[in-house]
Protein backbone atom coordinates (compact mmCIF):
# COMPACT_ATOMS: atom_id res chain seq x y z
CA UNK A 1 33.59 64.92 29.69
CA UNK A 2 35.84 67.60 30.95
CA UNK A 3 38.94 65.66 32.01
CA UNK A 4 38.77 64.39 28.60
CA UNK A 5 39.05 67.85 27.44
CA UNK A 6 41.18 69.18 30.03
CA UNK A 7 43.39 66.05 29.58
CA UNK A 8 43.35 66.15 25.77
CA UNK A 9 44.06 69.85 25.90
CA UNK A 10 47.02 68.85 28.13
CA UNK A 11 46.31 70.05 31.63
CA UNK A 12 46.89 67.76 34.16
CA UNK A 13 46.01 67.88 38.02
CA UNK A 14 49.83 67.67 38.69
CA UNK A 15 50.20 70.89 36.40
CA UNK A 16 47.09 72.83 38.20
CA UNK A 17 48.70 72.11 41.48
CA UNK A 18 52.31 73.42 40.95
CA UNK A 19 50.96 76.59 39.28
CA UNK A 20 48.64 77.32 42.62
CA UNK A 21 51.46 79.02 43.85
CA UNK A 22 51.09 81.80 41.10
CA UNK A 23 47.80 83.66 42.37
CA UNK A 24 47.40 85.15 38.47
CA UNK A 25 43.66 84.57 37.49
CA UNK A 26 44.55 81.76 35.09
CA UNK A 27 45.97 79.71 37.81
CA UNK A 28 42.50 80.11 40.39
CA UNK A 29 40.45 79.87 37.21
CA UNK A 30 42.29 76.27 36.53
CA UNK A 31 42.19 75.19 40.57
CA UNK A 32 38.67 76.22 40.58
CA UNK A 33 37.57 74.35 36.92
CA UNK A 34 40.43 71.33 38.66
CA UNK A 35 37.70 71.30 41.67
CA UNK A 36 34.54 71.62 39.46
CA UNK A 37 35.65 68.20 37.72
CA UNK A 38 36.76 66.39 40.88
CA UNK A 39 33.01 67.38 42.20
CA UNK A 40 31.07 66.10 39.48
CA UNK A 41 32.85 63.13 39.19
CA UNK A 42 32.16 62.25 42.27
CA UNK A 43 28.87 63.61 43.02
CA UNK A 44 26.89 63.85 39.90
CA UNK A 45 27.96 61.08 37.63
CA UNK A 46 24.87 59.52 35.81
CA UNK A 47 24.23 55.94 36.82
CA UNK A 48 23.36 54.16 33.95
CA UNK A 49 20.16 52.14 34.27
CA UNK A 50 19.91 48.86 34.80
CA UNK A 51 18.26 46.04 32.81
CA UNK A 52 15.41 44.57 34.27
CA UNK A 53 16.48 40.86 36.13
CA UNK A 54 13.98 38.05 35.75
CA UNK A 55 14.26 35.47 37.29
CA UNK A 56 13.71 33.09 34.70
CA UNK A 57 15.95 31.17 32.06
CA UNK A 58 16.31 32.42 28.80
CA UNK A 59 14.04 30.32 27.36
CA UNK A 60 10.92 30.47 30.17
CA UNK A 61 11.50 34.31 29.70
CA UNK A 62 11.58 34.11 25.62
CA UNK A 63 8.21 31.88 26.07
CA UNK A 64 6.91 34.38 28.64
CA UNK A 65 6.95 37.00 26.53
CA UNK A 66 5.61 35.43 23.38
CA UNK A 67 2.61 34.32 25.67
CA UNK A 68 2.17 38.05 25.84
CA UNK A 69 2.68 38.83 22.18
CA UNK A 70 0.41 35.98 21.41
CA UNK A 71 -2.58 38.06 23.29
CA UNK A 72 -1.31 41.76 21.65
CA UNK A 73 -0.06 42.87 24.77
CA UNK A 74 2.35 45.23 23.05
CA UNK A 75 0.22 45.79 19.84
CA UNK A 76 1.06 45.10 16.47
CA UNK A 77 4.57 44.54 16.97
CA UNK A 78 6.03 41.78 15.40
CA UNK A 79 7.94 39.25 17.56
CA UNK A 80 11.16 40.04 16.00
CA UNK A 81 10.85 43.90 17.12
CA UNK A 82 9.48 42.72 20.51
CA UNK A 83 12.95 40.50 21.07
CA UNK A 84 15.22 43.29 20.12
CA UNK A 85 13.57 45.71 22.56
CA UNK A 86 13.65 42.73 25.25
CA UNK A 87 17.20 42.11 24.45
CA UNK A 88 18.36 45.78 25.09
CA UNK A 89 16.13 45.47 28.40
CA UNK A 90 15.90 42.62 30.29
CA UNK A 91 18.49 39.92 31.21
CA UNK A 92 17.29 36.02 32.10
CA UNK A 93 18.74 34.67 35.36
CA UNK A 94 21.39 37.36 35.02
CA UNK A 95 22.64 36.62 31.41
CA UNK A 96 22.28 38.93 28.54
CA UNK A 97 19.38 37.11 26.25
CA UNK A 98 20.14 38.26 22.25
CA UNK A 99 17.34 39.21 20.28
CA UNK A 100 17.74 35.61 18.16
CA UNK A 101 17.73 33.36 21.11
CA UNK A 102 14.45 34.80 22.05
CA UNK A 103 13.01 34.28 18.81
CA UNK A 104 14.74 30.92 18.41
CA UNK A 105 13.71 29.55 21.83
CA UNK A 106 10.11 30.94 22.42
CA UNK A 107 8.91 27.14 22.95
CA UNK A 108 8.46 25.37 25.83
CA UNK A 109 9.88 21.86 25.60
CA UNK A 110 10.09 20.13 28.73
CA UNK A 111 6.50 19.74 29.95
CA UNK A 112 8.21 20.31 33.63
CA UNK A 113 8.67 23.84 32.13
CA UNK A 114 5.38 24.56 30.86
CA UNK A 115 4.09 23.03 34.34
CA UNK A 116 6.00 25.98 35.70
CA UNK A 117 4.88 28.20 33.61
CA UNK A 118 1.15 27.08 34.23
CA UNK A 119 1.59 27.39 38.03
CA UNK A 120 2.74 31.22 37.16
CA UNK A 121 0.14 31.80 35.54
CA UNK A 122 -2.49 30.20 37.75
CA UNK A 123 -1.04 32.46 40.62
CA UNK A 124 -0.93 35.49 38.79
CA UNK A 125 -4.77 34.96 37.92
CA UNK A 126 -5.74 33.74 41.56
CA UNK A 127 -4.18 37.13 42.73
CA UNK A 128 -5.93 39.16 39.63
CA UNK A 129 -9.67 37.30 40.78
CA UNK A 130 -8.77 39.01 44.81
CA UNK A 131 -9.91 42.24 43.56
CA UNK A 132 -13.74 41.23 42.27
């Protein structure tokens, strides 16, 4: 944000640095705000977060999640909201997955993917039943 405004207002590093050799208070003021920038760039830029990675395709992961939506998981939210939250937060097997594919492909049609699925499930209640 500042070396937009320091580059919009037209200061430029290559200015800063040929006017160090005035010592007038404008010229430390820019080296110092010059150093300030180069600092914070480098040390406290925000890292944007990351979307969540399953490891799924986009249609196991669409299916996944309407399993979940199917037992009110996340409320009373329709499926529609659900896939447009999901969208902005999750990728499938690395991809992107818009809010309409997950709607559109929220069925299993392969019954070697809903054997998959099963055996997910199955191990995710076998590990759930350790804790009785």
């Amino acid at each position: 944000m500042y070396k937009f405004f320091f580059q919009h207002v037209g200061f430029r590093r290559a200015f800063i640095d040929e006017k160090i050799k005035n010592n007038s208070v404008s010229t430390r003021l820019l080296k110092w705000i010059g150093e300030e920038i180069d600092f914070v760039e480098t040390h406290e830029r925000e890292v944007p977060h990351a979307k969540l990675s399953f490891n799924f395709y986009k249609y196991t992961l669409a299916f996944f999640f309407k399993l979940l939506h199917e037992q009110k998981v996340f409320g009373d939210i329709s499926f529609r909201e659900l896939s447009e939250q999901i969208a902005s937060t999750c990728t499938a097997m690395g991809a992107d997955v818009p809010a309409d594919t997950m709607v559109k492909k929220a069925y299993l049609k392969k019954q070697v993917d809903f054997d998959k699925m099963e055996e997910l499930l199955v191990k995710m209640l076998d590990y759930l039943r350790r804790f009785r």
